[in-house]
Protein backbone atom coordinates (compact mmCIF):
# COMPACT_ATOMS: atom_id res chain seq x y z
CA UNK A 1 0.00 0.00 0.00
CA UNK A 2 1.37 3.18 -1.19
CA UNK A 3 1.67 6.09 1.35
CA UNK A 4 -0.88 9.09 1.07
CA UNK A 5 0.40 12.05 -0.67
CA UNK A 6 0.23 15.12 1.33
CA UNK A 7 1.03 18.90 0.54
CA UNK A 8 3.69 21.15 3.30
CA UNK A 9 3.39 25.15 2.39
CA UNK A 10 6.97 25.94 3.52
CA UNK A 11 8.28 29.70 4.41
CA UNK A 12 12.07 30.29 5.03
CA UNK A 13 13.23 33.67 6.21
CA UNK A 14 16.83 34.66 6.05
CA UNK A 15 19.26 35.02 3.42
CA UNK A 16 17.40 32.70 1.20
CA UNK A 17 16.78 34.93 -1.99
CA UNK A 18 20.30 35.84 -4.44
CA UNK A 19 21.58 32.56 -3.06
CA UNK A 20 20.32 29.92 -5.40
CA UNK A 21 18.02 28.82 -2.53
CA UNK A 22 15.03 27.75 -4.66
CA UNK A 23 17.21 25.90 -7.46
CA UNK A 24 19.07 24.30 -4.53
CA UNK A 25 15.30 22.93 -3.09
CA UNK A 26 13.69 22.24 -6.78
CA UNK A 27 16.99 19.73 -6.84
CA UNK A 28 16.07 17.90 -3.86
CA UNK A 29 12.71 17.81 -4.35
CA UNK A 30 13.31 16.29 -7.68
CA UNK A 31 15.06 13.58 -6.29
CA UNK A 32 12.58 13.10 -3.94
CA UNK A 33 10.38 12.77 -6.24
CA UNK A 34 8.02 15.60 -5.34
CA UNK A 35 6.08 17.78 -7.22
CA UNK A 36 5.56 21.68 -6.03
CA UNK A 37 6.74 25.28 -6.31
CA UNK A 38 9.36 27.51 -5.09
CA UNK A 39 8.75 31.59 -5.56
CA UNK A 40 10.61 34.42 -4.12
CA UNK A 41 8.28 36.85 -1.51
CA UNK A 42 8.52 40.83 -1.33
CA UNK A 43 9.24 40.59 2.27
CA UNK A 44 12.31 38.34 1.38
CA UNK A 45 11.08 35.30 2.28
CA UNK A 46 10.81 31.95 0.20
CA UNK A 47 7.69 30.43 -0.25
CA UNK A 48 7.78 26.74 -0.93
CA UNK A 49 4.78 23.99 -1.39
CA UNK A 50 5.69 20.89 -2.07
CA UNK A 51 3.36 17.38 -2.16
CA UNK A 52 4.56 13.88 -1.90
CA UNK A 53 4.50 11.17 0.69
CA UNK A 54 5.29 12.23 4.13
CA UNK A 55 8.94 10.92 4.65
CA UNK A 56 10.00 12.78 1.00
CA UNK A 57 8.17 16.39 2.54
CA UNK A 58 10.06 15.91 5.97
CA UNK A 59 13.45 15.10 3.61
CA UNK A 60 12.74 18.27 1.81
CA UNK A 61 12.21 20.27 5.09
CA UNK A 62 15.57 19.13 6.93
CA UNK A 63 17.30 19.73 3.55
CA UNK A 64 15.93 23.16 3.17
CA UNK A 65 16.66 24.30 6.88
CA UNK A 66 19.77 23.25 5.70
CA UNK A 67 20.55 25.53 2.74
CA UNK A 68 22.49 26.45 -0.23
CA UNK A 69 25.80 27.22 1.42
CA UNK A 70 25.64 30.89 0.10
CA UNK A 71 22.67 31.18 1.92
CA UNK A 72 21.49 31.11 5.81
CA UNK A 73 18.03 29.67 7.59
CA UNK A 74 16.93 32.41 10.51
CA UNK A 75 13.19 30.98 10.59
CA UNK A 76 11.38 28.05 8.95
CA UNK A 77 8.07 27.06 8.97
CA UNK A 78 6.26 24.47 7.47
CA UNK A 79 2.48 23.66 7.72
CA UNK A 80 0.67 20.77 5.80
CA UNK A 81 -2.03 22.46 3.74
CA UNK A 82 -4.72 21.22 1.12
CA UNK A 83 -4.43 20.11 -2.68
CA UNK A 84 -5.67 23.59 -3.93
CA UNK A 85 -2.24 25.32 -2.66
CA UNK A 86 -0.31 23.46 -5.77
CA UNK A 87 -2.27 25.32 -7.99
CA UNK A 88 -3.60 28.37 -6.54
CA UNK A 89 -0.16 30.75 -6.43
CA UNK A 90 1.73 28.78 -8.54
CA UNK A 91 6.14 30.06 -7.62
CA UNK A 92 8.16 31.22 -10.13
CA UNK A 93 10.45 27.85 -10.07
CA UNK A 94 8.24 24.60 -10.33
CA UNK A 95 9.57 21.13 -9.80
């Protein structure tokens, strides 16, 4: 029995835009096989929602409080949300 796909909105604060932050998650979460957007936010902020099977989102969340090493994590939060997020702001990078 495959695991149930869920959805994690994701919002990293810190030096995390200029940095190659969003290529550096779009990588992992291609690996991990998860489907999702990354965009930039005016308050400099990225914005990430990514769906997939539980284990993959939590792999995605250590690797992006993590970051690019040009970049650095102040704050990250990550919330499961609904289905409609994929589609409803889509980001500027999808994966």
């Amino acid at each position: 029995m495959s695991e149930r796909r869920r959805v994690f909105r994701i919002i990293v604060r810190g030096r995390v835009q200029g940095v190659g932050f969003r290529a550096f998650v779009a990588r992992e979460a291609g690996r991990l096989a998860l489907a999702g957007w990354a965009r930039n936010c005016d308050d400099g902020a990225v914005e990430i929602v990514a769906a997939g099977p539980q284990g993959a989102l939590q792999a995605l969340v250590e690797t992006a409080r993590r970051g690019p090493p040009a970049g650095r994590v102040d704050d990250l939060r990550a919330e499961e949300t609904n289905e409609a997020a994929l589609v409803e702001r889509r980001g500027d990078l999808e994966f």
